[in-house]
PDB file of N, CA and C in Angstrom:
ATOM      1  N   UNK A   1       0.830  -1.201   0.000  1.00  0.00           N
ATOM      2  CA  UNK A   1       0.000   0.000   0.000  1.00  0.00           C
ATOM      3  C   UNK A   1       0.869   1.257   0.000  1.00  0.00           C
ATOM      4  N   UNK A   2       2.084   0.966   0.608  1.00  0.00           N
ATOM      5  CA  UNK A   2       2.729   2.141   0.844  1.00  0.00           C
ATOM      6  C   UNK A   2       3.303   2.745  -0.059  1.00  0.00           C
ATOM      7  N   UNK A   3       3.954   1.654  -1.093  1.00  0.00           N
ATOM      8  CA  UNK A   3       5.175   1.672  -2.430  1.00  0.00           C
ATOM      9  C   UNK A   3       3.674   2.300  -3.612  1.00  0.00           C
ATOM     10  N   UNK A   4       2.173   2.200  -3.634  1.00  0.00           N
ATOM     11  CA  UNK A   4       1.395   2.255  -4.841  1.00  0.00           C
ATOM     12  C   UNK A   4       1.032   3.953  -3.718  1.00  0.00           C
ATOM     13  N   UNK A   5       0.877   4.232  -2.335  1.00  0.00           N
ATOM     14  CA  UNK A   5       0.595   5.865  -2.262  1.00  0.00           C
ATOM     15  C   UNK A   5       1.974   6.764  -3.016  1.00  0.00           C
ATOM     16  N   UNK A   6       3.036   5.942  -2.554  1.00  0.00           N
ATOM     17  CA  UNK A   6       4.524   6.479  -3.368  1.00  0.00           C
ATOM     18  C   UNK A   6       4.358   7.308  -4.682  1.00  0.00           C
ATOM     19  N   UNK A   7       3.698   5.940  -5.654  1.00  0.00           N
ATOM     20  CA  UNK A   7       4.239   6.249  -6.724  1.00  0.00           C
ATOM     21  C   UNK A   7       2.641   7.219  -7.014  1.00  0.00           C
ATOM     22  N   UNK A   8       1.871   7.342  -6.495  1.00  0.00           N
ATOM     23  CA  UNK A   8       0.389   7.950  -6.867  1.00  0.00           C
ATOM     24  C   UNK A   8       1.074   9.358  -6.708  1.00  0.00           C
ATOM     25  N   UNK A   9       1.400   9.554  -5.532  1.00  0.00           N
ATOM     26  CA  UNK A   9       2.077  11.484  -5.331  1.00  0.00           C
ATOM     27  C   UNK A   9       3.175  11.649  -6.193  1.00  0.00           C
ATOM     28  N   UNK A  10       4.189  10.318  -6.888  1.00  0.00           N
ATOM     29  CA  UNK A  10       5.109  10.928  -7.860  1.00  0.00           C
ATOM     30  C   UNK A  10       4.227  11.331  -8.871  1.00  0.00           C
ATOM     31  N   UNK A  11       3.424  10.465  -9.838  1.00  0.00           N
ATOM     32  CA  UNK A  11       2.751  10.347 -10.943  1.00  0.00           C
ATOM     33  C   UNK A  11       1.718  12.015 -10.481  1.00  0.00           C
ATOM     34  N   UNK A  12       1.587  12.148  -9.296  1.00  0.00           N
ATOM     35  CA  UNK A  12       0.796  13.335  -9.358  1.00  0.00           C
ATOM     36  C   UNK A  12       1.673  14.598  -9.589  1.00  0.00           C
ATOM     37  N   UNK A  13       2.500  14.403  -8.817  1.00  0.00           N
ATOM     38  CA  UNK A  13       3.884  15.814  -9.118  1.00  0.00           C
ATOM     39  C   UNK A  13       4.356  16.374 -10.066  1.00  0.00           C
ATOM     40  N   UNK A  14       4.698  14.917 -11.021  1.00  0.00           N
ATOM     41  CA  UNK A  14       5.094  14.759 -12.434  1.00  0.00           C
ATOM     42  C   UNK A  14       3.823  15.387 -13.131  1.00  0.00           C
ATOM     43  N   UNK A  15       2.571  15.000 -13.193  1.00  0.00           N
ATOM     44  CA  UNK A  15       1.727  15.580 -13.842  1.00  0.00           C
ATOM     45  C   UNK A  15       1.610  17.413 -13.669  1.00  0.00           C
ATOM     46  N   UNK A  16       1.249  17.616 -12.184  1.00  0.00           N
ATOM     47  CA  UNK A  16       1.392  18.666 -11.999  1.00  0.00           C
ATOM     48  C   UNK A  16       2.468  19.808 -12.452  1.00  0.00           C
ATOM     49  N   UNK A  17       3.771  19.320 -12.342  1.00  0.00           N
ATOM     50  CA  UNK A  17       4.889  20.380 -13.270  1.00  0.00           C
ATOM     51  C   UNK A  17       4.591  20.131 -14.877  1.00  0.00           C
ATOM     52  N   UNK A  18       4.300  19.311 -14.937  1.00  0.00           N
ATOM     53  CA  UNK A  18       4.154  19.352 -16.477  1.00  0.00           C
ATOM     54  C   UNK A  18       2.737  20.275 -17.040  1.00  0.00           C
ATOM     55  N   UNK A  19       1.466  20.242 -16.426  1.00  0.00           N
ATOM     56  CA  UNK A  19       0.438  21.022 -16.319  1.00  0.00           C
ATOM     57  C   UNK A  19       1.110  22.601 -16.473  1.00  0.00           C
ATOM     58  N   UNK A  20       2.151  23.020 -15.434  1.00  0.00           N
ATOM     59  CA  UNK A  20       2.520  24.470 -14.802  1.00  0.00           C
ATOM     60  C   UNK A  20       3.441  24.396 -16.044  1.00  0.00           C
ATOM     61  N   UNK A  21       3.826  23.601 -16.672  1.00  0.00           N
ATOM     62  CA  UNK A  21       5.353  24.135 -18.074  1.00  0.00           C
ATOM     63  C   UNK A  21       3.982  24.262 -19.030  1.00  0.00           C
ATOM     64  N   UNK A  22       3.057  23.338 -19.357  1.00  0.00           N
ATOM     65  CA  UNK A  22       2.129  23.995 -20.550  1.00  0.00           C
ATOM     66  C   UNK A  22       1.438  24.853 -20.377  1.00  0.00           C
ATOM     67  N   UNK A  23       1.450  25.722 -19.633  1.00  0.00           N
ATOM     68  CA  UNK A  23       0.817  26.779 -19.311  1.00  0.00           C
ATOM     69  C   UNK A  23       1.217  27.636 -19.461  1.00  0.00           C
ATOM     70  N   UNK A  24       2.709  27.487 -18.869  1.00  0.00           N
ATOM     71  CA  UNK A  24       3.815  28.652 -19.081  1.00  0.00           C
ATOM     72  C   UNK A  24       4.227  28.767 -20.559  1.00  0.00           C
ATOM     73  N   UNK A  25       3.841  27.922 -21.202  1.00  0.00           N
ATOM     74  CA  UNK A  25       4.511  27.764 -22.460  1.00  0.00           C
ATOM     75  C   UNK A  25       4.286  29.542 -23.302  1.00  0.00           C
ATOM     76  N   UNK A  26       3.100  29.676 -22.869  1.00  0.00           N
ATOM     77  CA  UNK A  26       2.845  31.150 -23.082  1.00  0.00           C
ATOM     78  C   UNK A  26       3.752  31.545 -21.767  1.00  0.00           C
ATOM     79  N   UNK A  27       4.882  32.199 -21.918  1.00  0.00           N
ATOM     80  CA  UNK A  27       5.791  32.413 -20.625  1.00  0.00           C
ATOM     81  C   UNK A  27       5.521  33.289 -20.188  1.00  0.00           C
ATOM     82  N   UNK A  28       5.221  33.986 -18.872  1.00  0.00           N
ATOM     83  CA  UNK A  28       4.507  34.701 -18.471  1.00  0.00           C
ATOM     84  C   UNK A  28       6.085  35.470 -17.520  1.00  0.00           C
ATOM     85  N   UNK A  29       6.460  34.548 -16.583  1.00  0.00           N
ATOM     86  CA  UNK A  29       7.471  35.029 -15.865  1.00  0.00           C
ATOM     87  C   UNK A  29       8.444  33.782 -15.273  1.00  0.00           C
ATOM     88  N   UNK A  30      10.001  34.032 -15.674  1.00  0.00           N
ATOM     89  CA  UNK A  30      10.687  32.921 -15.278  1.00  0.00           C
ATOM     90  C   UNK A  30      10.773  32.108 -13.986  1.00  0.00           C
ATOM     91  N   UNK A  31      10.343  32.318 -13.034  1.00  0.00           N
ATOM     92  CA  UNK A  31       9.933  31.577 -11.212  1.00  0.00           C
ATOM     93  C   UNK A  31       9.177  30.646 -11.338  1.00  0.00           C
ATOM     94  N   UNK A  32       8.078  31.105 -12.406  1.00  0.00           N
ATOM     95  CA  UNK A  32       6.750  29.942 -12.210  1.00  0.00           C
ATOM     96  C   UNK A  32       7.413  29.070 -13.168  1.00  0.00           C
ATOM     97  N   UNK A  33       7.659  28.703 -14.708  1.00  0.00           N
ATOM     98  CA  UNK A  33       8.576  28.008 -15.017  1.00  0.00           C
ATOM     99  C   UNK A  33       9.495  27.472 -14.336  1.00  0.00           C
ATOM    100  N   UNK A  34       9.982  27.804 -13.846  1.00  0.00           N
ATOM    101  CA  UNK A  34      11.394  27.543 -12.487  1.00  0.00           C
ATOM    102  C   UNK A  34      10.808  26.248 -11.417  1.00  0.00           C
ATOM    103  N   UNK A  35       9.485  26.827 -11.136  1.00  0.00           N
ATOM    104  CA  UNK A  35       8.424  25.700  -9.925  1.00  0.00           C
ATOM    105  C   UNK A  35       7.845  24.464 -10.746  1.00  0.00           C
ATOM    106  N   UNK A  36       7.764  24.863 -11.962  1.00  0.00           N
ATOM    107  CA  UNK A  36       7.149  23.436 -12.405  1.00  0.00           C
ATOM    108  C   UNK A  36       8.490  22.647 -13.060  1.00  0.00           C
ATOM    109  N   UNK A  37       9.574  22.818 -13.256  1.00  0.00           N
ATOM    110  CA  UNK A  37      10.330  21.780 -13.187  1.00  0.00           C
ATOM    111  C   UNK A  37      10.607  21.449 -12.278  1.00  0.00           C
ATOM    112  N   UNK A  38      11.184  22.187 -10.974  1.00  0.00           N
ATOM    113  CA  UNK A  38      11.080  21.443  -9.921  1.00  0.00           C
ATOM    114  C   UNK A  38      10.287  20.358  -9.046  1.00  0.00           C
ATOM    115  N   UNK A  39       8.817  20.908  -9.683  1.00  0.00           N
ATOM    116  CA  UNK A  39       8.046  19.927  -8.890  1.00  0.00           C
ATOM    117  C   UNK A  39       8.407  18.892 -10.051  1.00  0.00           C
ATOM    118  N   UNK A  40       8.638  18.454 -11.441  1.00  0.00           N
ATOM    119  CA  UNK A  40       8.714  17.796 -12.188  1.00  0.00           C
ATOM    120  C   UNK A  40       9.672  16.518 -11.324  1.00  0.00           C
ATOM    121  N   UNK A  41      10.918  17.591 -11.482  1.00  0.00           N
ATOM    122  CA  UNK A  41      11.673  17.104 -10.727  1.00  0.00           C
ATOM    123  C   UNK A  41      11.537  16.191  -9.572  1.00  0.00           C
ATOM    124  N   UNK A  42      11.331  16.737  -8.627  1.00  0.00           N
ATOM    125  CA  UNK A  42      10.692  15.819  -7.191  1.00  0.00           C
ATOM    126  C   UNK A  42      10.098  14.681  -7.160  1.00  0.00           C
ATOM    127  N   UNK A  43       8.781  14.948  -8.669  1.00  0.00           N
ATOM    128  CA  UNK A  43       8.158  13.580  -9.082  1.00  0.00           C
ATOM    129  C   UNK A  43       8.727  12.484  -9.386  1.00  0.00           C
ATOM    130  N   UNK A  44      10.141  13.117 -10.058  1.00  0.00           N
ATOM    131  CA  UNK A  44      10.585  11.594 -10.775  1.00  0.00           C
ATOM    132  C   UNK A  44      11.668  11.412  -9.380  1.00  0.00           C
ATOM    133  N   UNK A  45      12.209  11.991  -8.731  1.00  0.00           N
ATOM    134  CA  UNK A  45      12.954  11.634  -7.479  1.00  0.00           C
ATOM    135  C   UNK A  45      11.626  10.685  -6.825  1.00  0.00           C
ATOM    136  N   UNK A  46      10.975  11.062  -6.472  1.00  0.00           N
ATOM    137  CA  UNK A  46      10.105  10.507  -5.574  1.00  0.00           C
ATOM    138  C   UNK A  46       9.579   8.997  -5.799  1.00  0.00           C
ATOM    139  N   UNK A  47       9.601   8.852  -7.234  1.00  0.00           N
ATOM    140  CA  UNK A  47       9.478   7.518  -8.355  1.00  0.00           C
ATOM    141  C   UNK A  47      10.612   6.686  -7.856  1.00  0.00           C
ATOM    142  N   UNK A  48      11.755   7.462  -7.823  1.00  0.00           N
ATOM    143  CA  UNK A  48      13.314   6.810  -7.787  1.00  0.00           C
ATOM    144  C   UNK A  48      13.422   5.763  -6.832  1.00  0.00           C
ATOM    145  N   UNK A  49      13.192   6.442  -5.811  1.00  0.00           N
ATOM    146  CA  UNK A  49      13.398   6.270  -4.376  1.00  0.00           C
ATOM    147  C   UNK A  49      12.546   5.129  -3.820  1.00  0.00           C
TER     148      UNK A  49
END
């Protein structure tokens, strides 16, 4: 149960930065770009681990 909540909040993270980069794609200001790779980021760490 624990390893399938794991990978549910990576797969959600991952979705979520990727949501915040197509959005930005119309770039609005470099920080918020900046937050959705990071959370991108985290997702696939969080997968890793």
């Amino acid at each position: 149960m624990k390893g399938f909540l794991k990978k549910t909040l990576g797969v959600t993270l991952i979705g979520l930065g990727i949501g915040m980069l197509l959005v930005l794609l119309l770039p609005i200001t470099g920080w918020l770009f900046l937050i959705g790779v990071i959370v991108m980021i985290v997702g696939f760490a969080w997968l890793a681990c």
